[in-house]
Every structure is written in structure tokens, then in C-alpha cells.
PDB file of N, CA and C in Angstrom:
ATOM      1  N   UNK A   1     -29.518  14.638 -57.557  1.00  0.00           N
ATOM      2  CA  UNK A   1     -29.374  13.606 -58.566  1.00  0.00           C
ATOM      3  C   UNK A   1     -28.151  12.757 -58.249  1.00  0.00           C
ATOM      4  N   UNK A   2     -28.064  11.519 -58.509  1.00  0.00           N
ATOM      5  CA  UNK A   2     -26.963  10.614 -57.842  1.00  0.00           C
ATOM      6  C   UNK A   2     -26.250  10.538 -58.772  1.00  0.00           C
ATOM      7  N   UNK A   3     -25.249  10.728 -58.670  1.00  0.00           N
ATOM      8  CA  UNK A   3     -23.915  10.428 -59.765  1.00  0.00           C
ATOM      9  C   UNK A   3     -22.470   9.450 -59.011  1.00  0.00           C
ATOM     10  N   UNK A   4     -22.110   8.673 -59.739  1.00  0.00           N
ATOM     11  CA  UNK A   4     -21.509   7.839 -59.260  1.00  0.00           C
ATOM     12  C   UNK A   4     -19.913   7.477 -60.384  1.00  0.00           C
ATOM     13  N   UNK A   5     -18.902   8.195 -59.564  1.00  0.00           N
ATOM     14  CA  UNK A   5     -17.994   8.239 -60.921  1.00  0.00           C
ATOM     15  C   UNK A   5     -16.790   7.059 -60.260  1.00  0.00           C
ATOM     16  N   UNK A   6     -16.597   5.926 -61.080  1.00  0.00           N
ATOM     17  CA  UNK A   6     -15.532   5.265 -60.899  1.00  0.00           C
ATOM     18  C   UNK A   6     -13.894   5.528 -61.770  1.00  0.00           C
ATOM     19  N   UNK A   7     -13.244   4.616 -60.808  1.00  0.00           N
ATOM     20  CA  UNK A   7     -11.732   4.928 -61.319  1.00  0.00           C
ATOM     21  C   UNK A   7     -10.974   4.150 -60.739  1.00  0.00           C
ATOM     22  N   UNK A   8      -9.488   4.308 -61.240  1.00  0.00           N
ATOM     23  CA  UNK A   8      -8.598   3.313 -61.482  1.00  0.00           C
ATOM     24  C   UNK A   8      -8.523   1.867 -61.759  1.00  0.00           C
ATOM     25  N   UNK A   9      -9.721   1.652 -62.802  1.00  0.00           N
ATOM     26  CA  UNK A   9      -9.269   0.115 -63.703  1.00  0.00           C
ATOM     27  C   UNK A   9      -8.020   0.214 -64.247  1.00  0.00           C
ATOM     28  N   UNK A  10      -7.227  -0.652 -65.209  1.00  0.00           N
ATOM     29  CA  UNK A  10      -6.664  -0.615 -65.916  1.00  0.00           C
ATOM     30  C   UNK A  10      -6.255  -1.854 -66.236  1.00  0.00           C
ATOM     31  N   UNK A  11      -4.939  -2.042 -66.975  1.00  0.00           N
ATOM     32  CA  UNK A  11      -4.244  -3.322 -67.665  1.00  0.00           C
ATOM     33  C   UNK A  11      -3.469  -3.911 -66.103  1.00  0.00           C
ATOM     34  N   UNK A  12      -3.588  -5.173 -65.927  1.00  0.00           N
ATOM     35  CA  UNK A  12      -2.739  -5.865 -64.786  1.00  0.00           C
ATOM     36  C   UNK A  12      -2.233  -6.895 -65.214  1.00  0.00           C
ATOM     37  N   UNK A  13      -1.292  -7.666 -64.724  1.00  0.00           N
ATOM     38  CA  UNK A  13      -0.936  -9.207 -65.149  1.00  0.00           C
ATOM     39  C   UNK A  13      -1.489 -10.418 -63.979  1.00  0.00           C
ATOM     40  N   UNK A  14      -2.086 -11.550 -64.463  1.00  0.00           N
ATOM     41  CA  UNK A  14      -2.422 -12.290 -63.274  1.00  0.00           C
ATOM     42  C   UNK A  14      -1.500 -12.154 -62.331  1.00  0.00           C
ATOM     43  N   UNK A  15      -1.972 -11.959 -61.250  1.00  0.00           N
ATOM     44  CA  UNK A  15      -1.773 -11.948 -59.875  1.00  0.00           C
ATOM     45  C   UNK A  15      -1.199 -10.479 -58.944  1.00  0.00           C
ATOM     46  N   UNK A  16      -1.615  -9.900 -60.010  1.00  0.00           N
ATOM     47  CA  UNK A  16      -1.332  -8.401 -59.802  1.00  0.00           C
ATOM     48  C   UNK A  16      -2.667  -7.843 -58.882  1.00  0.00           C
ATOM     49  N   UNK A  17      -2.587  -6.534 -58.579  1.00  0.00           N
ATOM     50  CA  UNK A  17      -3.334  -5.971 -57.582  1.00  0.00           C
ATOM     51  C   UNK A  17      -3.581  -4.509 -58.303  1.00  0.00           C
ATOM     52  N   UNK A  18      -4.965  -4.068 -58.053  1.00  0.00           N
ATOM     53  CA  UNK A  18      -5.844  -2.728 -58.554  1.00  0.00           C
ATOM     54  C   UNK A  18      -6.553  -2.103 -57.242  1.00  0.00           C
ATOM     55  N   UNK A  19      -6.797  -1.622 -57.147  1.00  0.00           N
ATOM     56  CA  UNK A  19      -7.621  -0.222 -56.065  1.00  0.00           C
ATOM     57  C   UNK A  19      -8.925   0.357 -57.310  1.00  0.00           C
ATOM     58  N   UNK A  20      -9.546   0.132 -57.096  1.00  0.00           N
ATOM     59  CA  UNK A  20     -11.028   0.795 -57.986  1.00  0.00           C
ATOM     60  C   UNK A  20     -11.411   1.877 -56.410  1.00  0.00           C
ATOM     61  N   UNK A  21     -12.051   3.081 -57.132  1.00  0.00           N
ATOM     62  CA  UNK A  21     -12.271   4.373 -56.308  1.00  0.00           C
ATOM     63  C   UNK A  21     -13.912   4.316 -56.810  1.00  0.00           C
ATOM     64  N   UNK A  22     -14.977   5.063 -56.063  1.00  0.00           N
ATOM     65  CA  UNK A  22     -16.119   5.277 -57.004  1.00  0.00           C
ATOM     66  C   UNK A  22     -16.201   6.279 -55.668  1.00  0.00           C
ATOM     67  N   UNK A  23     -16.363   8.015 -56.542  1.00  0.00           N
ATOM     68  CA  UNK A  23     -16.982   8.836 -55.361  1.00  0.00           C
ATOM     69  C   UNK A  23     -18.475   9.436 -55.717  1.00  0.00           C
ATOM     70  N   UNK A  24     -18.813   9.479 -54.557  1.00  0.00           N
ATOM     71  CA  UNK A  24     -20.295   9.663 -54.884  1.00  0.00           C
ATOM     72  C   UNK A  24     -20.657  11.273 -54.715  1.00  0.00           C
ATOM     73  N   UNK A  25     -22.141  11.186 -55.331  1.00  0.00           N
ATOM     74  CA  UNK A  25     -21.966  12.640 -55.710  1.00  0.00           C
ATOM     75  C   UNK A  25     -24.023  12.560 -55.338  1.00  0.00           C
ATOM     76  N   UNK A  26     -24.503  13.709 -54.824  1.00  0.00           N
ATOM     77  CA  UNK A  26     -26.001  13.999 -54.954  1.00  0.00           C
ATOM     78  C   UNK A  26     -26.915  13.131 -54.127  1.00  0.00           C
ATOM     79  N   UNK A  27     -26.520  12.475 -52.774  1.00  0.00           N
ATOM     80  CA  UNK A  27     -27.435  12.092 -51.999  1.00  0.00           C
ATOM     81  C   UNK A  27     -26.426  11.777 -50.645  1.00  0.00           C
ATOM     82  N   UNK A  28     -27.681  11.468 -50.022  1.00  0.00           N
ATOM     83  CA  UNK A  28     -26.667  11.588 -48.437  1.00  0.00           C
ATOM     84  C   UNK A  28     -25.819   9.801 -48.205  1.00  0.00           C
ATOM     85  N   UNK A  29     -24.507  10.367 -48.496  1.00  0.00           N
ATOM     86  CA  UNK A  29     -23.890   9.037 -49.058  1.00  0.00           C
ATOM     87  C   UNK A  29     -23.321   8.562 -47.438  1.00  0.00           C
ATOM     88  N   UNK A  30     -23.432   9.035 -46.173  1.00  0.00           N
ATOM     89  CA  UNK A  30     -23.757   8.136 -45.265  1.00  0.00           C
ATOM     90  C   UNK A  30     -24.904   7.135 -45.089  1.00  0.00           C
ATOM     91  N   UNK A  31     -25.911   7.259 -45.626  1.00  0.00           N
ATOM     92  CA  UNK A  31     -27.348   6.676 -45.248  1.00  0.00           C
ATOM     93  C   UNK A  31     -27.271   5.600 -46.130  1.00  0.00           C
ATOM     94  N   UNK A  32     -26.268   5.102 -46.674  1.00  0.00           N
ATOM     95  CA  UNK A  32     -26.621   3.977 -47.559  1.00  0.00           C
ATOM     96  C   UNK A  32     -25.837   3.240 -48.104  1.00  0.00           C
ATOM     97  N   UNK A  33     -26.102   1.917 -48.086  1.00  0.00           N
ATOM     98  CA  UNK A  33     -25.117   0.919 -48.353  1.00  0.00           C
ATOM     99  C   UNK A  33     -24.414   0.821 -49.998  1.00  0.00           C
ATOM    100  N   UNK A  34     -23.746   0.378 -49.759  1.00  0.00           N
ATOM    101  CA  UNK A  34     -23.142   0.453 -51.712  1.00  0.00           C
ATOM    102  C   UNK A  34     -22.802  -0.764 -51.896  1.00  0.00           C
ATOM    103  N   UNK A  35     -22.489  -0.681 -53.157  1.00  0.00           N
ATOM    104  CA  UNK A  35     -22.080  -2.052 -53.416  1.00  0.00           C
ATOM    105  C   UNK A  35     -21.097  -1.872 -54.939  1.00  0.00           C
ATOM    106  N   UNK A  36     -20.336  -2.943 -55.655  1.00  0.00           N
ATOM    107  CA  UNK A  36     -19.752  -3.222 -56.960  1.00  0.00           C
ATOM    108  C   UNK A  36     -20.238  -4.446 -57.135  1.00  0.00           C
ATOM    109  N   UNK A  37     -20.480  -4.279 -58.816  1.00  0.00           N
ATOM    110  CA  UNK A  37     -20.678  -5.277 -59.347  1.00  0.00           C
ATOM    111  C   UNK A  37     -19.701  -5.182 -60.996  1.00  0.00           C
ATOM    112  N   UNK A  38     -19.472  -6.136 -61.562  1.00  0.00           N
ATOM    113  CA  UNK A  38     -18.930  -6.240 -62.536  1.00  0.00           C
ATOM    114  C   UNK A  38     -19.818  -7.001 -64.005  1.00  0.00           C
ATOM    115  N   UNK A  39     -19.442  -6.604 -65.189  1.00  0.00           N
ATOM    116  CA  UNK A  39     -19.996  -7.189 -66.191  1.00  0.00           C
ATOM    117  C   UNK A  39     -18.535  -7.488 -67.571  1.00  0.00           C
ATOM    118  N   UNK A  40     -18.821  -8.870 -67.506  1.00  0.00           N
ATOM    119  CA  UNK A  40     -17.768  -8.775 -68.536  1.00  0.00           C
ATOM    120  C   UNK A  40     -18.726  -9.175 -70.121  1.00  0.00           C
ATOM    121  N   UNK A  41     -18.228  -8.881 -71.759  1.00  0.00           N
ATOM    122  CA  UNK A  41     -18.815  -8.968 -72.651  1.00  0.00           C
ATOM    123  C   UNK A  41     -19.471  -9.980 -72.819  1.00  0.00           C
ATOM    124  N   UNK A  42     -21.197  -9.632 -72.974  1.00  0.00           N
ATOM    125  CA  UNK A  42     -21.913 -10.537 -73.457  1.00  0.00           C
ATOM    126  C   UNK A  42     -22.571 -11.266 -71.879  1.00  0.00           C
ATOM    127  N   UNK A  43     -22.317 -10.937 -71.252  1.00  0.00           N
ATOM    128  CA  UNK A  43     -23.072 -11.481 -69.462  1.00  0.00           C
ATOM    129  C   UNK A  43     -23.567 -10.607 -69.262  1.00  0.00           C
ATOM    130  N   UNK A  44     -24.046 -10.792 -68.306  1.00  0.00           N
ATOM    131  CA  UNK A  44     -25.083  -9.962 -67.574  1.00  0.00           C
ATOM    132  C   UNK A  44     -24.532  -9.242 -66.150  1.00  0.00           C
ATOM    133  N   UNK A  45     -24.938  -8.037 -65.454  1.00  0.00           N
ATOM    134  CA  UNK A  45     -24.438  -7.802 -64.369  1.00  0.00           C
ATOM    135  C   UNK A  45     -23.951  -9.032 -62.790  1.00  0.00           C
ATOM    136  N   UNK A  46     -22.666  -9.043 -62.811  1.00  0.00           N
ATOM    137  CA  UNK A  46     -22.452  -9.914 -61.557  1.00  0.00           C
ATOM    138  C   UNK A  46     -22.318  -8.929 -60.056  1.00  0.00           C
ATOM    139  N   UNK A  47     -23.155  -9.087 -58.994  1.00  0.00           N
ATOM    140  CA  UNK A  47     -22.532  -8.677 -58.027  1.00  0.00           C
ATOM    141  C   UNK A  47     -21.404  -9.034 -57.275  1.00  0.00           C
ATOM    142  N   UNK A  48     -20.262  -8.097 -56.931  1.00  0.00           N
ATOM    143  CA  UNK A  48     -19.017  -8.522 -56.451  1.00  0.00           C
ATOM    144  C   UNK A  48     -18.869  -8.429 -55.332  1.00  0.00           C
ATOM    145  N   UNK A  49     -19.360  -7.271 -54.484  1.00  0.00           N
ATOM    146  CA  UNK A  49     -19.014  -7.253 -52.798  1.00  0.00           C
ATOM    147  C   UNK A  49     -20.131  -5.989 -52.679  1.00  0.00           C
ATOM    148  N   UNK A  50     -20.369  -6.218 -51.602  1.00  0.00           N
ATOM    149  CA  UNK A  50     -21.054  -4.958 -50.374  1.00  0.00           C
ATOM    150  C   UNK A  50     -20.298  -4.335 -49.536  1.00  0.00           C
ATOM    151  N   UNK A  51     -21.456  -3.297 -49.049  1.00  0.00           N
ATOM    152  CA  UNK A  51     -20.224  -2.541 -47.866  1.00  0.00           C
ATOM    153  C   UNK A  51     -21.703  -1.851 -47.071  1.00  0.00           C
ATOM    154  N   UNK A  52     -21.931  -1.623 -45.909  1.00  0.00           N
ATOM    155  CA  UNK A  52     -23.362  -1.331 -45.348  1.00  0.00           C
ATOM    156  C   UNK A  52     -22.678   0.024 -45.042  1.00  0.00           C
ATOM    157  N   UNK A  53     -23.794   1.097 -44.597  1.00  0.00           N
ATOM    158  CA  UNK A  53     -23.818   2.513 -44.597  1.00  0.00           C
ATOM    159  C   UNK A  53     -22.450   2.816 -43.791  1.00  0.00           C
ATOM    160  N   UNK A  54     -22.250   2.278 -42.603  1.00  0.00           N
ATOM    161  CA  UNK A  54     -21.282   2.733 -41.733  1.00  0.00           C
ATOM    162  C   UNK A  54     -20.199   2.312 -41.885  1.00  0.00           C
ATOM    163  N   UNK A  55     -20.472   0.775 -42.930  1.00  0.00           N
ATOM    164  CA  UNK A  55     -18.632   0.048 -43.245  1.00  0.00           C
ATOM    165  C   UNK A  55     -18.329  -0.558 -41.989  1.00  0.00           C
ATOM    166  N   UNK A  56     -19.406  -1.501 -41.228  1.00  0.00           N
ATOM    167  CA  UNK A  56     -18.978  -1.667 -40.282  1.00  0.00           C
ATOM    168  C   UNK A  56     -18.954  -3.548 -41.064  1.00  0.00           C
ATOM    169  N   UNK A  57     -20.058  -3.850 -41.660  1.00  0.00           N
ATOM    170  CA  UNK A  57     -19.757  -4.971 -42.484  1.00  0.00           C
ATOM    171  C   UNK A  57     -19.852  -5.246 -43.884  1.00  0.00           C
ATOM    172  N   UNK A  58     -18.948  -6.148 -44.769  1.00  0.00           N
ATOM    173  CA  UNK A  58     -18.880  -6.415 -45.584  1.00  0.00           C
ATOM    174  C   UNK A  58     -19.293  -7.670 -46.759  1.00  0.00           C
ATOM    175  N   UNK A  59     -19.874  -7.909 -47.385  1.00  0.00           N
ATOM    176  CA  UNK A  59     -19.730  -9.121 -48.253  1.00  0.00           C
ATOM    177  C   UNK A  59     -19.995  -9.348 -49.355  1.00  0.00           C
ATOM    178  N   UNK A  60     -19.245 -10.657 -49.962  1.00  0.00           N
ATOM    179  CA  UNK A  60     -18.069 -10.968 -51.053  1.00  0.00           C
ATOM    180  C   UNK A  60     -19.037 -11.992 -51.598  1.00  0.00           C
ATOM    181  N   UNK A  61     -18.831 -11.665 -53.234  1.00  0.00           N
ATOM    182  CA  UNK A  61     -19.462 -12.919 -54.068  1.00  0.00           C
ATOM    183  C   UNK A  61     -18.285 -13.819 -53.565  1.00  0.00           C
ATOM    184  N   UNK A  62     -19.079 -15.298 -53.447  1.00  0.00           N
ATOM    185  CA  UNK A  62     -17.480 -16.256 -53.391  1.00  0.00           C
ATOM    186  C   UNK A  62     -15.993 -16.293 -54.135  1.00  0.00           C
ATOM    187  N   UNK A  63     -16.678 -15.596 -55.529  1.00  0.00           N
ATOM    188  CA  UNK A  63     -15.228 -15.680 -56.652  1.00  0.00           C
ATOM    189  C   UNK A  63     -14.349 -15.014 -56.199  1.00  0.00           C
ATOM    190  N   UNK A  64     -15.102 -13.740 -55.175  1.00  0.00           N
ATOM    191  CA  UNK A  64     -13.732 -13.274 -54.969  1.00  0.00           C
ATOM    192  C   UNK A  64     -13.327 -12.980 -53.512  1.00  0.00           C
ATOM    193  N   UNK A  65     -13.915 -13.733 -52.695  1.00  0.00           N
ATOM    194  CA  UNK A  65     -13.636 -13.775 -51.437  1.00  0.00           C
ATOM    195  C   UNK A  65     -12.378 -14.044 -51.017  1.00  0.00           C
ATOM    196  N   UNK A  66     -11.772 -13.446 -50.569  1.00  0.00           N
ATOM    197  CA  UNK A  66     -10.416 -13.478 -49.852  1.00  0.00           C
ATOM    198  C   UNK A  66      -9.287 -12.739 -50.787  1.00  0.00           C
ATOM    199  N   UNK A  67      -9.910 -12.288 -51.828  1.00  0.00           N
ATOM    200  CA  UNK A  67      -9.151 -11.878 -52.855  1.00  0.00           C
ATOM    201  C   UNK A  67      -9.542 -10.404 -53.040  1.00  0.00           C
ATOM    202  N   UNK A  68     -10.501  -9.523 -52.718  1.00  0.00           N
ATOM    203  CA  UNK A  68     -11.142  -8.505 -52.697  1.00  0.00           C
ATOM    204  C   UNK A  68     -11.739  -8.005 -51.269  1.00  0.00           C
ATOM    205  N   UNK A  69     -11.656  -6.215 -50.983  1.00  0.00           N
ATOM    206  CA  UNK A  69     -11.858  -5.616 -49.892  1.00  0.00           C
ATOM    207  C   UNK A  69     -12.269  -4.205 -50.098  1.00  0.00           C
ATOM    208  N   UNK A  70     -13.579  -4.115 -50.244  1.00  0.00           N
ATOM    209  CA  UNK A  70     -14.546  -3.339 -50.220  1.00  0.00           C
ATOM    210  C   UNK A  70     -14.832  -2.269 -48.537  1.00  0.00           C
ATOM    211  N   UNK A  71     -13.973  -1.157 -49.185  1.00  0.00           N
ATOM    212  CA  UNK A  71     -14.071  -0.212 -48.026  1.00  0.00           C
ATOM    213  C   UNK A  71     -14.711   1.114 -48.273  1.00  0.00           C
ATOM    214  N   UNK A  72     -14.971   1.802 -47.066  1.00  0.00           N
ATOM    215  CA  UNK A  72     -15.540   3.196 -47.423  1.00  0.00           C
ATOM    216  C   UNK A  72     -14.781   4.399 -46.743  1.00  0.00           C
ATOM    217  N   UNK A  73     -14.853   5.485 -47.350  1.00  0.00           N
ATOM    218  CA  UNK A  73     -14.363   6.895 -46.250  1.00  0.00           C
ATOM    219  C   UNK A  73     -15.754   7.575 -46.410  1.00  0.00           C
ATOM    220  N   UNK A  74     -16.243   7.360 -45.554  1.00  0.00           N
ATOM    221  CA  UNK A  74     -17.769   8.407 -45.203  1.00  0.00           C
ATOM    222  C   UNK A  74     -17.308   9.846 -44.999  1.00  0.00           C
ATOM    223  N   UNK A  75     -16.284  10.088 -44.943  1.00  0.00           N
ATOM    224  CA  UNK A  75     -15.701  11.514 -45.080  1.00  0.00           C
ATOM    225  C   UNK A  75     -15.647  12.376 -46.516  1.00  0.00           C
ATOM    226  N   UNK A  76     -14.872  11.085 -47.153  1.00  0.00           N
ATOM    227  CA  UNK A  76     -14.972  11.847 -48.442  1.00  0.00           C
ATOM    228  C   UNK A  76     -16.069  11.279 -49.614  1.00  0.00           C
ATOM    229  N   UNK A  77     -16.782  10.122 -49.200  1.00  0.00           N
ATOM    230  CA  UNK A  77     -17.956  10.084 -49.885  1.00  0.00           C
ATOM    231  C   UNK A  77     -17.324   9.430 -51.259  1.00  0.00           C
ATOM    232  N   UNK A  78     -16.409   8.247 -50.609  1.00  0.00           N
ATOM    233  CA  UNK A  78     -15.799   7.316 -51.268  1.00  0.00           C
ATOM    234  C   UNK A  78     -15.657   5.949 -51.183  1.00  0.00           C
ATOM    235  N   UNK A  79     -16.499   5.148 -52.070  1.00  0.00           N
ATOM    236  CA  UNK A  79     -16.364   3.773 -51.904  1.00  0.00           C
ATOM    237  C   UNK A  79     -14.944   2.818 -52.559  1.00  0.00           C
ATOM    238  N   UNK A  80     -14.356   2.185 -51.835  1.00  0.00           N
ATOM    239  CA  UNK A  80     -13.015   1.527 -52.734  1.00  0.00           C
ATOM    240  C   UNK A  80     -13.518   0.086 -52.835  1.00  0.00           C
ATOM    241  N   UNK A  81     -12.345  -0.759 -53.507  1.00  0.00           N
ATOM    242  CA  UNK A  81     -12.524  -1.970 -53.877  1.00  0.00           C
ATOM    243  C   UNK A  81     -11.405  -2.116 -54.438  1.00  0.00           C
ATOM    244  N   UNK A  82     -10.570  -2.682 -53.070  1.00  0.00           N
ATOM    245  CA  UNK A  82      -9.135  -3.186 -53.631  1.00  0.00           C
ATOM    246  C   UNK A  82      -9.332  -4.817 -53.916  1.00  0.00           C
ATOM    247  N   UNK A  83      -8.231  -4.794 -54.714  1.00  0.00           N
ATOM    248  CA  UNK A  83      -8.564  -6.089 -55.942  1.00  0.00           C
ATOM    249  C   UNK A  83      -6.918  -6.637 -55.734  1.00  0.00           C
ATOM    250  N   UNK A  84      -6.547  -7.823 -55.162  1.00  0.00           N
ATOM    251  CA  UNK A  84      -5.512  -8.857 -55.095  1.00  0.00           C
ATOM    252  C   UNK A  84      -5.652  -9.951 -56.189  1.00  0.00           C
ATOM    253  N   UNK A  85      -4.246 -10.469 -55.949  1.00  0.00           N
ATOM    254  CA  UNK A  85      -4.521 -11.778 -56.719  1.00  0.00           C
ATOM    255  C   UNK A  85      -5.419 -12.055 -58.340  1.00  0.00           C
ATOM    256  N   UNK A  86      -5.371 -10.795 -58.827  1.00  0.00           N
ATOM    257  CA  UNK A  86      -5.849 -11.030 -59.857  1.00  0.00           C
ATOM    258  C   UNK A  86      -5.798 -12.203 -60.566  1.00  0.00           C
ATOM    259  N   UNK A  87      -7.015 -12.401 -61.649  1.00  0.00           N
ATOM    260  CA  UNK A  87      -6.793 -13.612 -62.539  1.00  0.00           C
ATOM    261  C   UNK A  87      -7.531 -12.853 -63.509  1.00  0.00           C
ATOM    262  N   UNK A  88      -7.006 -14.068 -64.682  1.00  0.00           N
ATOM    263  CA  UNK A  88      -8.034 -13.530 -66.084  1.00  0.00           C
ATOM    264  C   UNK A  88      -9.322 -13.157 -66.364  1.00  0.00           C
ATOM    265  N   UNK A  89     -10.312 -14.093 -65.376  1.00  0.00           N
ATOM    266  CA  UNK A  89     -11.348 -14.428 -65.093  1.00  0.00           C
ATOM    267  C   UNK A  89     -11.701 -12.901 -64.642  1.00  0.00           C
ATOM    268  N   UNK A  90     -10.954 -12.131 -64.041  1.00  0.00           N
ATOM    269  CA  UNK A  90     -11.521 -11.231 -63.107  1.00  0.00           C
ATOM    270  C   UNK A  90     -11.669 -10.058 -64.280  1.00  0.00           C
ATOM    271  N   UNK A  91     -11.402  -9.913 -65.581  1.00  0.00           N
ATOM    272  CA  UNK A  91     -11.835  -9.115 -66.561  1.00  0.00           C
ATOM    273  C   UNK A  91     -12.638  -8.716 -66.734  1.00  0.00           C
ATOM    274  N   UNK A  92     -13.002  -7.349 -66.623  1.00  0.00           N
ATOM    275  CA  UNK A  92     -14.804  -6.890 -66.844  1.00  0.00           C
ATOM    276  C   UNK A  92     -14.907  -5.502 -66.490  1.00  0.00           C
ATOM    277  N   UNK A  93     -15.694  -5.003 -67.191  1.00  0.00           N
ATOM    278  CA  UNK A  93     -15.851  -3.503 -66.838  1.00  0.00           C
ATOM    279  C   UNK A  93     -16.790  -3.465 -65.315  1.00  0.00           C
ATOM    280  N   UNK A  94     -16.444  -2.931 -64.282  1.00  0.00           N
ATOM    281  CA  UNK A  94     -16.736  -2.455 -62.648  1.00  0.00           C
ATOM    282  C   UNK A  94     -17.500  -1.481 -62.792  1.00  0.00           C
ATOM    283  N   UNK A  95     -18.163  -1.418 -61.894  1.00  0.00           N
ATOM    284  CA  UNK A  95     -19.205  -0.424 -61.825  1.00  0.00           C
ATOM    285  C   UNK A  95     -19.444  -0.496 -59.907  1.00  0.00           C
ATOM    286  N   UNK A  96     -19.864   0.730 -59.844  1.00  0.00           N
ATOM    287  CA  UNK A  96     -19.867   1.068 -58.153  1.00  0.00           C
ATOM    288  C   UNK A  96     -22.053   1.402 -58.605  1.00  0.00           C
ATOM    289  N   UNK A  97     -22.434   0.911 -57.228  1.00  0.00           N
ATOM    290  CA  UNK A  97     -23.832   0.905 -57.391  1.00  0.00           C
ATOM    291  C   UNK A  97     -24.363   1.357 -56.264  1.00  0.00           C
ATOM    292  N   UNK A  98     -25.417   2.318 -56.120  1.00  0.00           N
ATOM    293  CA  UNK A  98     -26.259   2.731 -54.803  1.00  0.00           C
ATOM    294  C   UNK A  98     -27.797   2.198 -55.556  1.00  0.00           C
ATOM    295  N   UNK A  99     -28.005   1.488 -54.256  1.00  0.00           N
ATOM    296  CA  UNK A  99     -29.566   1.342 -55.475  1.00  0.00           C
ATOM    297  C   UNK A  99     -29.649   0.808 -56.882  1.00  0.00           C
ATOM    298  N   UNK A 100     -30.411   1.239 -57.463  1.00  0.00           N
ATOM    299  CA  UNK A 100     -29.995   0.824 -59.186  1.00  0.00           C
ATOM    300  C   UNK A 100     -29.364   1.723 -59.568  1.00  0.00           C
ATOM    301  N   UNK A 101     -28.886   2.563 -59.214  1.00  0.00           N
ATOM    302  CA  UNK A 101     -27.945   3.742 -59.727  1.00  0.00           C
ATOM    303  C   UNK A 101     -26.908   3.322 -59.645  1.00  0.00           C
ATOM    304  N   UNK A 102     -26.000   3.392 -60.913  1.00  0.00           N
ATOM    305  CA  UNK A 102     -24.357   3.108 -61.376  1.00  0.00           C
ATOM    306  C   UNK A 102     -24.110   4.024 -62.189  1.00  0.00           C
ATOM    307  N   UNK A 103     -22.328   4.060 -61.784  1.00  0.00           N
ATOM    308  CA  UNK A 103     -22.136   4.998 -62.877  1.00  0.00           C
ATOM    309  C   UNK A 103     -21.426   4.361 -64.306  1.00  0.00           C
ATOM    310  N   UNK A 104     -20.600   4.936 -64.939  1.00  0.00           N
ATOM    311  CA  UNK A 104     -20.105   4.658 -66.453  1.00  0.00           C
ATOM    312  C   UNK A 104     -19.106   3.462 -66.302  1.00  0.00           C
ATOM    313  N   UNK A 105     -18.354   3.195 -65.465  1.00  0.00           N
ATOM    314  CA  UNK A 105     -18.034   1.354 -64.828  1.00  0.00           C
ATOM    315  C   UNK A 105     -16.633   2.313 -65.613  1.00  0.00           C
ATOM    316  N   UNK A 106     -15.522   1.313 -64.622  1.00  0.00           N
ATOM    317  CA  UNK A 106     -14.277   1.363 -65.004  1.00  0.00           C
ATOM    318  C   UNK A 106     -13.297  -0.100 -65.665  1.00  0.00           C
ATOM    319  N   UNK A 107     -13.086  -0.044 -66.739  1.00  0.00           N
ATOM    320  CA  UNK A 107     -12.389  -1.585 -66.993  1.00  0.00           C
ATOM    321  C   UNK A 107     -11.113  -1.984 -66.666  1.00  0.00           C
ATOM    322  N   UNK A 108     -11.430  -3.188 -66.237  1.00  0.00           N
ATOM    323  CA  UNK A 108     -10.321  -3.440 -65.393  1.00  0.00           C
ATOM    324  C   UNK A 108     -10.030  -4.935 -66.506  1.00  0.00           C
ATOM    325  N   UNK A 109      -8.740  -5.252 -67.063  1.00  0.00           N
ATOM    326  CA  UNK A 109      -8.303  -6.271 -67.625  1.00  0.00           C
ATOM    327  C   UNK A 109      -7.081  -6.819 -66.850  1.00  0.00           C
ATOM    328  N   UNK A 110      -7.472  -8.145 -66.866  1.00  0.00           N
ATOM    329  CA  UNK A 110      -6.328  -8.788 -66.325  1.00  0.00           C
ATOM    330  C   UNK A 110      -5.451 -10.636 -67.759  1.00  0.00           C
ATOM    331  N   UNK A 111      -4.593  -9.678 -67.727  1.00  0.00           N
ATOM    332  CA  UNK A 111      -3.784 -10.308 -69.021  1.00  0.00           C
ATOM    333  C   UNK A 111      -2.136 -10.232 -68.891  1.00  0.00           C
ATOM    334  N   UNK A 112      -1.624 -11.009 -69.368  1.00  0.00           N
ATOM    335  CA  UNK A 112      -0.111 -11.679 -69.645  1.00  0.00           C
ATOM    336  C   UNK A 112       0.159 -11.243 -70.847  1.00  0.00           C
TER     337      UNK A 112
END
């Protein structure tokens, strides 16, 4: 069964920097690409970045291109998503995704 637990959202100030963790749990988490997406209140799911099985490539919704870096440890069966340059805009509960499978999303606020 796939379980997918994220971590380290929290409170930031624009232009501050976060690390989001999501480790995976119940399938062979080399064989498959992942991804984050974010939802802030009242929208609908946005996709934020990819990462393909081996982490050999990556890619970025435009909003946050150059500002976000979506990595993996196929060792420990851990997807990251370090987060620069924050802005307000970037507010929203995160979620790490295999497939349609996500887990309980971590919120990440960015506020002054």
C-alpha cells in the first residue's frame, strides 16, 4: 500500500528558504517518478516540479523555476523540494505525489 508522508512546511518570511521531505513507504520507490504539487484555499491542485525515477531529470512549473529544486535519495526512499526565495504567493498546503497517490500535504506559509 503506498503511503506518502510529508514534512518540514512551516511559517517563513518572503524571501526565506524551506526544504519539504516526503518519504515513501509500500512500493518500489526506485521505479517511479514523483512529483509535488501544491493547493492553496479554495483552488484546485497546482503541479510544482517533477523528478524521474533515477533523478537524473527535473521539471518546474514556471512560478517556480529557478526558485525551487526537486531532488531524490533512492537510498532512503526520499523525495525533497527545496524552496528559495520565497514569496507570499508561494502559500499552500504541499503535497508529494506518486501517481494519484498523495499523502496528508505539509503547509508551508509564507508571511511578514
Amino acid at each position: 500500500q503506498v503511503r506518502l508522508v510529508e514534512s518540514g512546511g512551516g511559517l517563513v518570511q518572503p524571501g526565506g528558504s524551506l526544504r519539504l521531505s516526503c518519504a515513501a513507504f509500500g512500493f518500489t520507490f526506485t521505479g517511479y517518478a514523483m512529483m509535488w504539487a501544491r493547493q492553496r484555499p479554495g483552488e484546485g491542485l497546482e503541479w510544482v516540479a517533477g523528478i524521474t525515477s533515477g533523478g537524473a531529470t527535473q521539471y518546474y512549473a514556471d512560478s517556480v523555476k529557478g526558485r525551487f529544486t526537486i531532488t531524490r535519495d533512492n537510498m532512503k526512499n526520499i523525495v525533497y523540494l527545496q524552496m528559495n526565495s520565497l514569496k507570499t504567493e508561494d502559500t499552500a498546503m504541499y503535497y508529494c505525489l506518486k501517481d494519484a497517490s498523495r499523502g496528508q500535504g505539509t503547509q508551508v506559509t509564507v508571511s511578514s
